[in-house]
C-alpha atoms as a PDB file:
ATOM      1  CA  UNK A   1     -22.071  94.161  -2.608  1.00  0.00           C
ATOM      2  CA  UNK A   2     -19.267  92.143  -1.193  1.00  0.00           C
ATOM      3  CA  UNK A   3     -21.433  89.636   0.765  1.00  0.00           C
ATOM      4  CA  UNK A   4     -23.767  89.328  -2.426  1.00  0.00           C
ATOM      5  CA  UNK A   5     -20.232  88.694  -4.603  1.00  0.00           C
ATOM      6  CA  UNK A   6     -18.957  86.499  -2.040  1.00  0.00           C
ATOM      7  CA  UNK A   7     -22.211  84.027  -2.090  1.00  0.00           C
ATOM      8  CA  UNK A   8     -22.345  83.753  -5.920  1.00  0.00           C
ATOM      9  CA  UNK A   9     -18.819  82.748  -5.999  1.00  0.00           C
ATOM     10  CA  UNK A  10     -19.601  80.240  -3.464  1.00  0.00           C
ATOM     11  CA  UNK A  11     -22.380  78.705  -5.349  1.00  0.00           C
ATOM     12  CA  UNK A  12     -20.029  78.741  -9.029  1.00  0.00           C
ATOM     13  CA  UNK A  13     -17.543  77.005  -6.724  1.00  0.00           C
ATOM     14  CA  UNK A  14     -20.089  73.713  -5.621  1.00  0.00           C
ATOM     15  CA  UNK A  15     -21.261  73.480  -9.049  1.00  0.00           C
ATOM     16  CA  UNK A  16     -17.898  73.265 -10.510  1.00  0.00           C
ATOM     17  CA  UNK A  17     -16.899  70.352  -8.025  1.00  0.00           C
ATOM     18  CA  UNK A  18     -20.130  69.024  -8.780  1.00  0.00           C
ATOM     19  CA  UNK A  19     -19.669  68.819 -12.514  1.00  0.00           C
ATOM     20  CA  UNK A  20     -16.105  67.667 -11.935  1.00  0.00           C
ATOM     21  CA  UNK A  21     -16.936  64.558 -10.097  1.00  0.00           C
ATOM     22  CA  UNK A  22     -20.085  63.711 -12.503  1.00  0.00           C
ATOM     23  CA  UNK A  23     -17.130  63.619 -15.275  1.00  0.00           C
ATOM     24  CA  UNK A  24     -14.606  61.764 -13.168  1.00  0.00           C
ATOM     25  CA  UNK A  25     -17.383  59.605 -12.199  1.00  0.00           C
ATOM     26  CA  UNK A  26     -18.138  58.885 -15.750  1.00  0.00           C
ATOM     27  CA  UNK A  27     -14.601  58.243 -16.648  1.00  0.00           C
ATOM     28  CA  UNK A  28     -13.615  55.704 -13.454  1.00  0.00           C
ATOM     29  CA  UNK A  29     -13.921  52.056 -13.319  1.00  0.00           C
ATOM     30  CA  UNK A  30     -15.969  49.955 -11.065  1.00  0.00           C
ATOM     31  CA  UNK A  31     -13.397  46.750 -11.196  1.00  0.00           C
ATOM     32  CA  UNK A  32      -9.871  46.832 -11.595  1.00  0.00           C
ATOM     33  CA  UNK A  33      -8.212  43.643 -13.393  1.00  0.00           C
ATOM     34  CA  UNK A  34      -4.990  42.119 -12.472  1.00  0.00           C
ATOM     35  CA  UNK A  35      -2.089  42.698 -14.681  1.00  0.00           C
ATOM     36  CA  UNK A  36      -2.564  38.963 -15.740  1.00  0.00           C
ATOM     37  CA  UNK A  37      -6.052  39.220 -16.503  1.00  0.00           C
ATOM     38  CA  UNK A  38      -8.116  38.940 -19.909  1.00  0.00           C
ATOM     39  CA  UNK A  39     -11.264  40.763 -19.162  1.00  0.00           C
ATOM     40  CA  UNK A  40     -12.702  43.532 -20.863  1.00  0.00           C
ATOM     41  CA  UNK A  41     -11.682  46.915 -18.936  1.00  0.00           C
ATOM     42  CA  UNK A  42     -14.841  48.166 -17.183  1.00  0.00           C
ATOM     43  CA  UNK A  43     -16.398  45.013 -16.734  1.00  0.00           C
ATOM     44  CA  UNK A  44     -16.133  42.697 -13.554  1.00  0.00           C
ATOM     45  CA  UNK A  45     -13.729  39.574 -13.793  1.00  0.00           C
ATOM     46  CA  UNK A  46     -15.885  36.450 -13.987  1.00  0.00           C
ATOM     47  CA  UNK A  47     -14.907  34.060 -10.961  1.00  0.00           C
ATOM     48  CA  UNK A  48     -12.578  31.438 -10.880  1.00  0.00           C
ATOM     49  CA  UNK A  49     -13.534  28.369 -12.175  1.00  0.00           C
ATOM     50  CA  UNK A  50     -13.225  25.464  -9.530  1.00  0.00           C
ATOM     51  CA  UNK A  51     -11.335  22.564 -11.614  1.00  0.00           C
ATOM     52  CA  UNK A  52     -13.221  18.976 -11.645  1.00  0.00           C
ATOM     53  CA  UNK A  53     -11.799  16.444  -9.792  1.00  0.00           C
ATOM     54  CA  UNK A  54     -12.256  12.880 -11.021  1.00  0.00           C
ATOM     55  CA  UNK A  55     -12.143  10.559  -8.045  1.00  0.00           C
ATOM     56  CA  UNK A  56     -12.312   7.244  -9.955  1.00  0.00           C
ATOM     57  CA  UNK A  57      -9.022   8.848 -11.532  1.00  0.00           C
ATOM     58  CA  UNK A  58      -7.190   9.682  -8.094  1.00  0.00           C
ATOM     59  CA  UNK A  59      -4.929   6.533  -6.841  1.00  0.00           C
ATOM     60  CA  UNK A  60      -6.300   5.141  -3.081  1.00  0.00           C
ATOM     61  CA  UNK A  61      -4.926   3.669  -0.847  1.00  0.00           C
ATOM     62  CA  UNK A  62      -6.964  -0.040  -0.025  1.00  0.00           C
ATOM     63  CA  UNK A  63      -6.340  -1.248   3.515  1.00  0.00           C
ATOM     64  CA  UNK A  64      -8.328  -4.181   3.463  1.00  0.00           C
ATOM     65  CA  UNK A  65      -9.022  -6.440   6.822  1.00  0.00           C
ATOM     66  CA  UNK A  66      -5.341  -7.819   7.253  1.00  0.00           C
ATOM     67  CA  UNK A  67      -3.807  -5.016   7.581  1.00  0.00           C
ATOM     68  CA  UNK A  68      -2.244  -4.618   3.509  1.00  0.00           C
ATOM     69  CA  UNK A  69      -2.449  -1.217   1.605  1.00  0.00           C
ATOM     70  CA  UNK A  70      -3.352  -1.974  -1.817  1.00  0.00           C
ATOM     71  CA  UNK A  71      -1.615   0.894  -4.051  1.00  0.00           C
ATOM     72  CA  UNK A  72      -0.911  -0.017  -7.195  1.00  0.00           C
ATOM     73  CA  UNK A  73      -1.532  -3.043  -9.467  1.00  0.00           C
ATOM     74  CA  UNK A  74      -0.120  -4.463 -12.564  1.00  0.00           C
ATOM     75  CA  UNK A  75      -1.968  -6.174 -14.926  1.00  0.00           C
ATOM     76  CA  UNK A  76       0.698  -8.849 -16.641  1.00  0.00           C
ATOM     77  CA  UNK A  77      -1.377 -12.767 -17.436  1.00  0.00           C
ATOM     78  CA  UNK A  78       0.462 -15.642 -16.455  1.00  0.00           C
ATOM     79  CA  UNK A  79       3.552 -14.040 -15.018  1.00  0.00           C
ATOM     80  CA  UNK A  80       6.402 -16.360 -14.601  1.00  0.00           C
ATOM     81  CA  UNK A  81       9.577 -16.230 -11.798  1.00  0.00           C
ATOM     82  CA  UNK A  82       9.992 -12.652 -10.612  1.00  0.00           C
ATOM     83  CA  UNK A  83      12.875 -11.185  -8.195  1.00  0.00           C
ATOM     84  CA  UNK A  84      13.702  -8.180  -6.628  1.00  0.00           C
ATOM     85  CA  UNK A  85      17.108  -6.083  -6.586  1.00  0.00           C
ATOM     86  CA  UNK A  86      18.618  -4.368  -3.196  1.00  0.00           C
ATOM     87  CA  UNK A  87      17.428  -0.997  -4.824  1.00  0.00           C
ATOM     88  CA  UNK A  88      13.520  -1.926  -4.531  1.00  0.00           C
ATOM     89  CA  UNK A  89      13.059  -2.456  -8.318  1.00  0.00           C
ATOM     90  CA  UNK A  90      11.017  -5.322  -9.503  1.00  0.00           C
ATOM     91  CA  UNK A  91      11.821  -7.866 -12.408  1.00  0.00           C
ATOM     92  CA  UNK A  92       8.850 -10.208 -13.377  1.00  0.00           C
ATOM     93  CA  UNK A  93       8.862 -12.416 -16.781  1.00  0.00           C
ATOM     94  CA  UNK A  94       5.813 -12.345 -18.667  1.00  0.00           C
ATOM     95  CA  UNK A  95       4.110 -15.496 -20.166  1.00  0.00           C
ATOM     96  CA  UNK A  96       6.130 -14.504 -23.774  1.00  0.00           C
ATOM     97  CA  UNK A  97       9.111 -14.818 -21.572  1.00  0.00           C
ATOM     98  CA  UNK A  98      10.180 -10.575 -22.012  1.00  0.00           C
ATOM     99  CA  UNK A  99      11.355  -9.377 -18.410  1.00  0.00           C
ATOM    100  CA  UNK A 100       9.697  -6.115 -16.964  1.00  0.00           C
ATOM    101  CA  UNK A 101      11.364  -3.944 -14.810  1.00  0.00           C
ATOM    102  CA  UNK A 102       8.993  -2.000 -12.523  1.00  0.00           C
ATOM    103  CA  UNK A 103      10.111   0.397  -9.627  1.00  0.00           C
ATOM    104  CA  UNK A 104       9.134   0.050  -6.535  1.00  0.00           C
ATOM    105  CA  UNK A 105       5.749   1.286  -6.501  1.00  0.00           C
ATOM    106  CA  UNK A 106       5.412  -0.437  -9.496  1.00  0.00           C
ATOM    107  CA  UNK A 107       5.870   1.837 -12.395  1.00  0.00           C
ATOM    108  CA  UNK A 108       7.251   0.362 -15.676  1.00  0.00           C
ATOM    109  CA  UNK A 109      11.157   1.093 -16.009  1.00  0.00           C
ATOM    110  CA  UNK A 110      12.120  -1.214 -19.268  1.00  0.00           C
ATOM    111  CA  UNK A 111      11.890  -4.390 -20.588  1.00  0.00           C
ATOM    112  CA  UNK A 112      13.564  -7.319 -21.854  1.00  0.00           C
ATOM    113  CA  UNK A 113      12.529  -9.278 -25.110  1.00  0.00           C
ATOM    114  CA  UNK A 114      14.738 -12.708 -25.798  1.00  0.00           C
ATOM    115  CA  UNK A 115      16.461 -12.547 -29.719  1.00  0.00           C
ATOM    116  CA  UNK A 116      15.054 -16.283 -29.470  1.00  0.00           C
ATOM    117  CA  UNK A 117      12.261 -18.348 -27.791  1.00  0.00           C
ATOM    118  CA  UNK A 118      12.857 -20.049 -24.139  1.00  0.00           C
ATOM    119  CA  UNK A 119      11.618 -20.818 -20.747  1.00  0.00           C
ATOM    120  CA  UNK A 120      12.478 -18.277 -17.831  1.00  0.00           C
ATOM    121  CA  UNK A 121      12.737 -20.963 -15.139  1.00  0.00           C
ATOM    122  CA  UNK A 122      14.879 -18.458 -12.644  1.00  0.00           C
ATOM    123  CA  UNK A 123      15.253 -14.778 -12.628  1.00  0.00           C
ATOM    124  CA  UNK A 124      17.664 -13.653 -10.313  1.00  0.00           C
ATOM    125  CA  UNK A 125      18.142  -9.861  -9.833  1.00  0.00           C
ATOM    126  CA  UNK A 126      19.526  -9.824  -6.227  1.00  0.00           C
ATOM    127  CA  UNK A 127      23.301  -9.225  -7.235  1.00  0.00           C
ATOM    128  CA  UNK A 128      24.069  -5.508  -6.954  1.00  0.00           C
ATOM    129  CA  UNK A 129      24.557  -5.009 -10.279  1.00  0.00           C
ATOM    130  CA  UNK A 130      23.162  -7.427 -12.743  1.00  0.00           C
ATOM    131  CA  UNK A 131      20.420  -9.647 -13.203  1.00  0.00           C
ATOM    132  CA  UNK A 132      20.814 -13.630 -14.091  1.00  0.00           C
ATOM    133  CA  UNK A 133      17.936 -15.438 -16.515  1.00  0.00           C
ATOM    134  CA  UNK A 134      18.264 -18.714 -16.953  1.00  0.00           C
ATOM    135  CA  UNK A 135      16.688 -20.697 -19.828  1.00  0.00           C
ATOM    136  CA  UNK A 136      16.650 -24.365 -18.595  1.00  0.00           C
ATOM    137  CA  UNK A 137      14.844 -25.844 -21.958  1.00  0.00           C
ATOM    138  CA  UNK A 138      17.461 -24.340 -24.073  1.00  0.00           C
ATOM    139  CA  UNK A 139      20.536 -24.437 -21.014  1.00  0.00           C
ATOM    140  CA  UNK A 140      21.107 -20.864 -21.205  1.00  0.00           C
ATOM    141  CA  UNK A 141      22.323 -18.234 -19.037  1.00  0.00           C
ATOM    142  CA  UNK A 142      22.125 -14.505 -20.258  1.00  0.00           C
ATOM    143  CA  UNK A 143      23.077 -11.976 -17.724  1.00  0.00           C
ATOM    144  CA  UNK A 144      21.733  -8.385 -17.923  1.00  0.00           C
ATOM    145  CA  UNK A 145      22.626  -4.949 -16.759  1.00  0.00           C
ATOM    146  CA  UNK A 146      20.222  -2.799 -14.300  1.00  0.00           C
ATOM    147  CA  UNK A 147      19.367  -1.086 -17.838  1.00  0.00           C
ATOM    148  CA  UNK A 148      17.889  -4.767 -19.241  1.00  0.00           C
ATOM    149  CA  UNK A 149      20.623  -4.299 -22.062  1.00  0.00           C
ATOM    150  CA  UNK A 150      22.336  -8.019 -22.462  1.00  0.00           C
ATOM    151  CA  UNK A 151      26.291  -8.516 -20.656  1.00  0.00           C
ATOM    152  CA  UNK A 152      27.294 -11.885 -21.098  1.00  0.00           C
ATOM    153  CA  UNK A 153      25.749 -15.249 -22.561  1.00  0.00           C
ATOM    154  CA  UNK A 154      26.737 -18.965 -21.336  1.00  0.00           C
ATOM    155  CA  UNK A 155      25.687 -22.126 -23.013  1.00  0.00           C
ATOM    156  CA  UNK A 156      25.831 -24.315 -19.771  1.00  0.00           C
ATOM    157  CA  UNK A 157      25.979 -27.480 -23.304  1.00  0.00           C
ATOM    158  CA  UNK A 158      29.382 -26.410 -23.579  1.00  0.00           C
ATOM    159  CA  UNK A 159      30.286 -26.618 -19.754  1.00  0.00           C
ATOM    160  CA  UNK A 160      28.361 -30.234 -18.624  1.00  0.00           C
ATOM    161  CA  UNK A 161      27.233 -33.157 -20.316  1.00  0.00           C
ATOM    162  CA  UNK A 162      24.346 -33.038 -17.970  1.00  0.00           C
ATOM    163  CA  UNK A 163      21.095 -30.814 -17.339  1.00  0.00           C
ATOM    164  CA  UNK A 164      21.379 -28.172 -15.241  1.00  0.00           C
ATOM    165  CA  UNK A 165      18.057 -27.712 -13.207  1.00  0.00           C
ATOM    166  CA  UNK A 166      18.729 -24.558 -11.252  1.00  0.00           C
ATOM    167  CA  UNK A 167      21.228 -21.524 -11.352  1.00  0.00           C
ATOM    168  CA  UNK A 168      22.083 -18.745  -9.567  1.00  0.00           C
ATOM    169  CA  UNK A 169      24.507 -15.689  -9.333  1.00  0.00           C
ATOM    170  CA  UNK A 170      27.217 -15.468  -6.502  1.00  0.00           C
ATOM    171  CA  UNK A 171      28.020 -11.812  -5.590  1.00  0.00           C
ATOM    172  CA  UNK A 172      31.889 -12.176  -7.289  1.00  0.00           C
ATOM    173  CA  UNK A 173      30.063 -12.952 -10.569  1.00  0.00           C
ATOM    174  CA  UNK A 174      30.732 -16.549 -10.452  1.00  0.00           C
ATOM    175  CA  UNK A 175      27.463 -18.823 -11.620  1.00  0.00           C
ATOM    176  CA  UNK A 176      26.331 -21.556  -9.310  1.00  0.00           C
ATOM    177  CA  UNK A 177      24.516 -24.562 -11.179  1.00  0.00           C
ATOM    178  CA  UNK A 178      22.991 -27.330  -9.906  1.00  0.00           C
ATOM    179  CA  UNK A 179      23.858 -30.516 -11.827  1.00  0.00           C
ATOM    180  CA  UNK A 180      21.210 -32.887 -11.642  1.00  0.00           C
ATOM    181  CA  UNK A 181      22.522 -35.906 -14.128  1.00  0.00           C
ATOM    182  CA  UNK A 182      25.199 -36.028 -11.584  1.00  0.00           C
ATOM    183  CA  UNK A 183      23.757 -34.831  -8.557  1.00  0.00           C
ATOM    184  CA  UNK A 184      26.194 -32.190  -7.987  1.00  0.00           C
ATOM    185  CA  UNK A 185      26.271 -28.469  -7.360  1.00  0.00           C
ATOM    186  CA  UNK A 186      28.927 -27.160  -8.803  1.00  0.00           C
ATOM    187  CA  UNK A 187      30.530 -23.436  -9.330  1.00  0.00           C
ATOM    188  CA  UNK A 188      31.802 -21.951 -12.653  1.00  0.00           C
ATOM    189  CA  UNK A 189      34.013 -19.493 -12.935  1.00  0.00           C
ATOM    190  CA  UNK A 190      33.067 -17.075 -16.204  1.00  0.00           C
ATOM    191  CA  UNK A 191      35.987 -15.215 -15.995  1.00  0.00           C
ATOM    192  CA  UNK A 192      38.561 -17.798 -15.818  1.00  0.00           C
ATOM    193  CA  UNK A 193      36.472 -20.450 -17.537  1.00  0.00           C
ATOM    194  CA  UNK A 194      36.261 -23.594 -15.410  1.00  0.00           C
ATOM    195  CA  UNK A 195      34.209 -25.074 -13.017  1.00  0.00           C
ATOM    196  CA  UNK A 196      35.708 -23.859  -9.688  1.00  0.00           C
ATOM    197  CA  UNK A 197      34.272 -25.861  -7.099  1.00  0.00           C
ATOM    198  CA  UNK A 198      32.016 -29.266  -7.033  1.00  0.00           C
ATOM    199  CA  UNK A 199      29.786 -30.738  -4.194  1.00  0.00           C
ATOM    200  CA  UNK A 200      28.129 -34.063  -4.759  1.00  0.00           C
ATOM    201  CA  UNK A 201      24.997 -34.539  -3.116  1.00  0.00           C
ATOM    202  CA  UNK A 202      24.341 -38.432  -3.559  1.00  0.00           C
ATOM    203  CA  UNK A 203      25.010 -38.854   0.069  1.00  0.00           C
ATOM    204  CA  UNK A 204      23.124 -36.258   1.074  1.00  0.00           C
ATOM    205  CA  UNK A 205      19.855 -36.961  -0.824  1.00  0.00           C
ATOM    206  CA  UNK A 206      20.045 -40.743  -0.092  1.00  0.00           C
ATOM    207  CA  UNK A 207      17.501 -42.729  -1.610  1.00  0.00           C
ATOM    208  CA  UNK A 208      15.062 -39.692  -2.267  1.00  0.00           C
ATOM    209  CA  UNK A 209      13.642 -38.529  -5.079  1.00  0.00           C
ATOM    210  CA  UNK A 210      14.530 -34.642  -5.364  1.00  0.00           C
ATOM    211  CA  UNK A 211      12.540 -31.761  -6.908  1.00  0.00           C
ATOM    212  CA  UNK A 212      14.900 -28.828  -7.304  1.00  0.00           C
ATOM    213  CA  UNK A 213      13.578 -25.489  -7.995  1.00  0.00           C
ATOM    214  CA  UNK A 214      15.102 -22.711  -6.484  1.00  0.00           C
ATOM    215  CA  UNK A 215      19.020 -21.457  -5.552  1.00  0.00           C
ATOM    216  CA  UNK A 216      20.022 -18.632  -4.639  1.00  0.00           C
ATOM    217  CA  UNK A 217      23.292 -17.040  -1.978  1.00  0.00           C
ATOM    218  CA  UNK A 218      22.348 -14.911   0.962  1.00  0.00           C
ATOM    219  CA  UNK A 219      24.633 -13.639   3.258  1.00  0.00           C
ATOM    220  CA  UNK A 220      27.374 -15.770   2.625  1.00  0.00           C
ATOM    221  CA  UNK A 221      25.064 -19.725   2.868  1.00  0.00           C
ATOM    222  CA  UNK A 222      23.588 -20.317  -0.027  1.00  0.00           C
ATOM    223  CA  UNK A 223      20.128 -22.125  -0.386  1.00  0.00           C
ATOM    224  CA  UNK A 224      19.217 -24.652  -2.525  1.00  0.00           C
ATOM    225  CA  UNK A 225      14.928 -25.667  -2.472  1.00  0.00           C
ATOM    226  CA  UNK A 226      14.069 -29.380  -2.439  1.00  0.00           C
ATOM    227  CA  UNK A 227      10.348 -29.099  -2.883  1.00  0.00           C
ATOM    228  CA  UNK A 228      10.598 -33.017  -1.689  1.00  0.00           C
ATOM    229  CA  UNK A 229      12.605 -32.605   1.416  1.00  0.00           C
ATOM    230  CA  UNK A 230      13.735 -29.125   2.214  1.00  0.00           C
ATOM    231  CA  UNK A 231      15.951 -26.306   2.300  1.00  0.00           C
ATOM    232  CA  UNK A 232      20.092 -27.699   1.766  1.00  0.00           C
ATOM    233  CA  UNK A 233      22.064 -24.804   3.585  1.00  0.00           C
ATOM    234  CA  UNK A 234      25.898 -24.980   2.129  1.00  0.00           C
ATOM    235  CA  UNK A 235      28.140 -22.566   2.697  1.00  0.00           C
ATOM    236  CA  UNK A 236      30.051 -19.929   0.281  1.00  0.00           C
ATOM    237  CA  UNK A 237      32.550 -22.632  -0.956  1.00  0.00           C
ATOM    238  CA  UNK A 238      29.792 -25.121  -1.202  1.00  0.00           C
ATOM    239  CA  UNK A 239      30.254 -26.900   2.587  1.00  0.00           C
ATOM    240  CA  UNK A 240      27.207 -28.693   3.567  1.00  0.00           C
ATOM    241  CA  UNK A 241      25.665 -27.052   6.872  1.00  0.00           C
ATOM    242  CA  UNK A 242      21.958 -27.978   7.197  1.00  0.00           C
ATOM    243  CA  UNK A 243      18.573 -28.338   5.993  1.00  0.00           C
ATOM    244  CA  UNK A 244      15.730 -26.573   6.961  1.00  0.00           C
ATOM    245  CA  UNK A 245      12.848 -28.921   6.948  1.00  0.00           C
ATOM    246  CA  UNK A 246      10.203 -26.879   4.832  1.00  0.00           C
ATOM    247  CA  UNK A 247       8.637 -28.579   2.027  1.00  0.00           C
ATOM    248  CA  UNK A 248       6.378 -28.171  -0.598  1.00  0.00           C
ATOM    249  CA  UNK A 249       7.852 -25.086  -1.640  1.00  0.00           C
ATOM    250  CA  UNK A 250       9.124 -23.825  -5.485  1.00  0.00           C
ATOM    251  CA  UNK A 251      11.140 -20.490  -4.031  1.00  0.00           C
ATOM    252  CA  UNK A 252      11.682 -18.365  -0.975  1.00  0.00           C
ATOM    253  CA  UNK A 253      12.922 -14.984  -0.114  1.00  0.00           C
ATOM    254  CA  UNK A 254      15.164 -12.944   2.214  1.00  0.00           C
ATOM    255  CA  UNK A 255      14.349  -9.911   3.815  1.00  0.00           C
ATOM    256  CA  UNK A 256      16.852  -8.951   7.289  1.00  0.00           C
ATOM    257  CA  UNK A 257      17.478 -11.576   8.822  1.00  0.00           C
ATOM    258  CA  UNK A 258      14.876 -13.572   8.008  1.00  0.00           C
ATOM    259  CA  UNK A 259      13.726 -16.222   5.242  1.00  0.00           C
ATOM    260  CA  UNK A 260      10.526 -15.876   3.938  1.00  0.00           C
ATOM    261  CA  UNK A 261       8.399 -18.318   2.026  1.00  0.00           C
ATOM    262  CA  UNK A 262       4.577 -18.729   1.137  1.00  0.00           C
ATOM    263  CA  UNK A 263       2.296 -21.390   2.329  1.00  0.00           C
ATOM    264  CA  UNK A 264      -1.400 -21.741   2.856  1.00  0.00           C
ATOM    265  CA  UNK A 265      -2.711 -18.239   2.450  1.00  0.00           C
ATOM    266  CA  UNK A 266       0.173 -17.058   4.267  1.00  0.00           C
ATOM    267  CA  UNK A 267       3.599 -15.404   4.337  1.00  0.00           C
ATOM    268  CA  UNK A 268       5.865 -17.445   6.866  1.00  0.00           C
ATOM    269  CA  UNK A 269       9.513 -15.905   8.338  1.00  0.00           C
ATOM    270  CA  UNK A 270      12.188 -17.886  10.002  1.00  0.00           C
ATOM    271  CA  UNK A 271      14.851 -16.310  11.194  1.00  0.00           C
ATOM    272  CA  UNK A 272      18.052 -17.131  10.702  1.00  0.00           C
ATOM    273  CA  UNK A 273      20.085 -16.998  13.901  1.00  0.00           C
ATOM    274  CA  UNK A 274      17.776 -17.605  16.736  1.00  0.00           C
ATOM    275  CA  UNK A 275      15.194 -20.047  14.706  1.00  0.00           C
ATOM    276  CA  UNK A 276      12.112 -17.876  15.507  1.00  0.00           C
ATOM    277  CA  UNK A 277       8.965 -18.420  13.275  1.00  0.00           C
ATOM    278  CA  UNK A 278       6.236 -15.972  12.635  1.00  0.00           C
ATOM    279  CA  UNK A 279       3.232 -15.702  10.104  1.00  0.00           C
ATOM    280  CA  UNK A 280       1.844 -13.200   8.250  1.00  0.00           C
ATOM    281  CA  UNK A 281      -1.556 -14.171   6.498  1.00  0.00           C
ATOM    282  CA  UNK A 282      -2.301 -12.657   3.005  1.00  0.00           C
ATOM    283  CA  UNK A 283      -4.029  -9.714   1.331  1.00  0.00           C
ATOM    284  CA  UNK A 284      -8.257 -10.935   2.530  1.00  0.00           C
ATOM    285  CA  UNK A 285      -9.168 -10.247  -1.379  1.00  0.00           C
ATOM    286  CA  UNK A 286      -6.219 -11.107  -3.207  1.00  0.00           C
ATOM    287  CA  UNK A 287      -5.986 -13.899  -6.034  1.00  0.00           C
ATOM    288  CA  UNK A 288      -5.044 -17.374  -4.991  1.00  0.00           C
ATOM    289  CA  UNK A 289      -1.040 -16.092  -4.491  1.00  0.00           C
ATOM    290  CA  UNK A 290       2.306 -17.791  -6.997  1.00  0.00           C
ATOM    291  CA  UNK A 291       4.915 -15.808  -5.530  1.00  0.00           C
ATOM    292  CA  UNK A 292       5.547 -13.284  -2.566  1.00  0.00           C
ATOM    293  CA  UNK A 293       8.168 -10.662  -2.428  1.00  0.00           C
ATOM    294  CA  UNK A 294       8.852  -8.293   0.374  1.00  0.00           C
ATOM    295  CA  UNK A 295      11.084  -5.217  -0.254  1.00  0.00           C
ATOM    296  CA  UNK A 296      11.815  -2.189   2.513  1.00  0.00           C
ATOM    297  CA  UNK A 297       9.148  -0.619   2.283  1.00  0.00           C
ATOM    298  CA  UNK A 298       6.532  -2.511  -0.556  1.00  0.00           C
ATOM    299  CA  UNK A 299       5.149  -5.834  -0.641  1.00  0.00           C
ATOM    300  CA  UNK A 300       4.466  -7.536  -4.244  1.00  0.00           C
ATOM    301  CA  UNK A 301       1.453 -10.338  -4.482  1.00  0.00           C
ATOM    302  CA  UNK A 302       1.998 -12.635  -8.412  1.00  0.00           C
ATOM    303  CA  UNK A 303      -0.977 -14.417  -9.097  1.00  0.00           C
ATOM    304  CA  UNK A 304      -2.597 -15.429 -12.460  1.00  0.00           C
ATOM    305  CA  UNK A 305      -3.742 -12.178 -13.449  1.00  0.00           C
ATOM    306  CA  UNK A 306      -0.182  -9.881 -12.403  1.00  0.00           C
ATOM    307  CA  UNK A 307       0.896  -8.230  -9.526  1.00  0.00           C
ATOM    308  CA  UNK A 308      -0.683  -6.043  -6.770  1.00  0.00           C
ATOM    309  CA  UNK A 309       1.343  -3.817  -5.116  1.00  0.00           C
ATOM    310  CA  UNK A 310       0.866  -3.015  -1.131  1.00  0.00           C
ATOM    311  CA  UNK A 311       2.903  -0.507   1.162  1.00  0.00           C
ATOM    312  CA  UNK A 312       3.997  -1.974   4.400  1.00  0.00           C
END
């Protein structure tokens, strides 16, 4: 009796664990969800959804046969004089005459709209802190902060009885203005409200017919553009030093030690202590070129249609 007992209570014994795992089987779950997820319990998560990339979208990089990475471009018709600051950030005047600020890769900061109509024939941003426009039709100078908000405003009328052709900022905040009824370049002091210094340049021009178009101080010489003649070198208090005989030119640049200036499809340096020239021919596909600037570490092509930015 006790081995016939002991096999039937085997036997209940498997079909109770039987019956128990047919009900837990029932009751358990073939996928578990995170805690995050939104699927029904008891049904498996659908897969992750890859997300579309657009690749007309993405910015690229454009090195074209010259060697310049295109990255970014800026579409602005008929841009007028444009200027860079030590900080990278790009000013460019637009044909309405408003001034755009762009960063150095060429995003849009702010802009500048005149209260009243004139021509932008300088923009000077290379002071540390502000940035000189100067309105030769109307003889205006309006000096703005790195925020484009408006600091000071001189009516160069009430100063001369000639016409100013070309201006620039001096890093003490004086305003050097070249004089051409008289043939002078001459310094005015804002601050204490009189002209501070005068050079005449009758002997220096001689008999020539002069085209002035461009000023502007760089480590301590300042540079005045003769697109007749040259490049007048004077020093900080307005000494004549030299002239640099490149012509044909409306405005230059600085970068280092070195001058920079555009001519024939190219980008030409000079440096300024030992003389040496180099070349540095232009973007294969660009525009026909207005205007070259060269910060640290971008490189900013004007033509008729805006600006293209490159990485150097």
């Amino acid at each position: 009796m006790s081995n016939r007992a002991g096999h039937w209570a085997k036997r209940w014994v498997a079909t109770v664990v039987v019956a128990m795992q047919c009900v837990v089987s029932g009751w358990a779950q073939t996928t578990v969800p995170s805690a995050a997820s939104v699927a029904p319990a008891a049904k498996p998560l659908p897969a992750a959804a890859t997300p579309a990339v657009n690749a007309a979208a993405q910015p690229t990089a454009v090195v074209d046969g010259n060697g310049w990475t295109l990255v970014h471009t800026i579409a602005l018709p008929k841009p007028g004089p444009a200027s860079l600051d030590r900080r990278g950030n790009l000013y460019v005047a637009d044909n309405q005459d408003n001034i755009h600020q762009y960063g150095p890769d060429g995003q849009a900061l702010n802009t500048y709209s005149p209260p009243q109509p004139g021509h932008t024939a300088q923009l000077e941003a290379w002071n540390t802190t502000k940035v000189l426009l100067f309105y030769d039709d109307r003889q205006e100078i309006v000096v703005l902060d790195r925020f484009m908000a408006p600091l000071t405003q001189v009516r160069l009328t009430d100063l001369l009885d000639g016409m100013v052709r070309t201006a620039t900022l001096a890093p003490d905040d004086r305003l050097w203005l070249l004089d051409e009824s008289d043939l002078a370049l001459r310094q005015y002091d804002p601050s204490g409200q009189r002209m501070a210094l005068s050079t005449p340049l009758d002997i220096l021009i001689g008999r020539s017919r002069p085209d002035f178009r461009f000023l502007r101080q760089y480590q301590n010489n300042l540079y005045l553009v003769d697109r007749t003649s040259g490049i007048f070198v004077f020093d900080n208090l307005g000494n004549y030093r030299k002239k640099l005989p490149f012509t044909g030119l409306t405005t230059l640049g600085f970068r280092g030690d070195e001058l920079y200036y555009l001519a024939d499809k190219t980008v030409r340096f000079f440096q300024l202590y030992t003389m040496a020239e180099r070349s540095l021919p232009l973007p294969v596909t660009a525009s026909p070129a207005q205007q070259v600037l060269l910060g640290e570490q971008y490189a900013y092509v004007i033509t008729a249609a805006g600006v293209a930015v490159y990485r150097l």
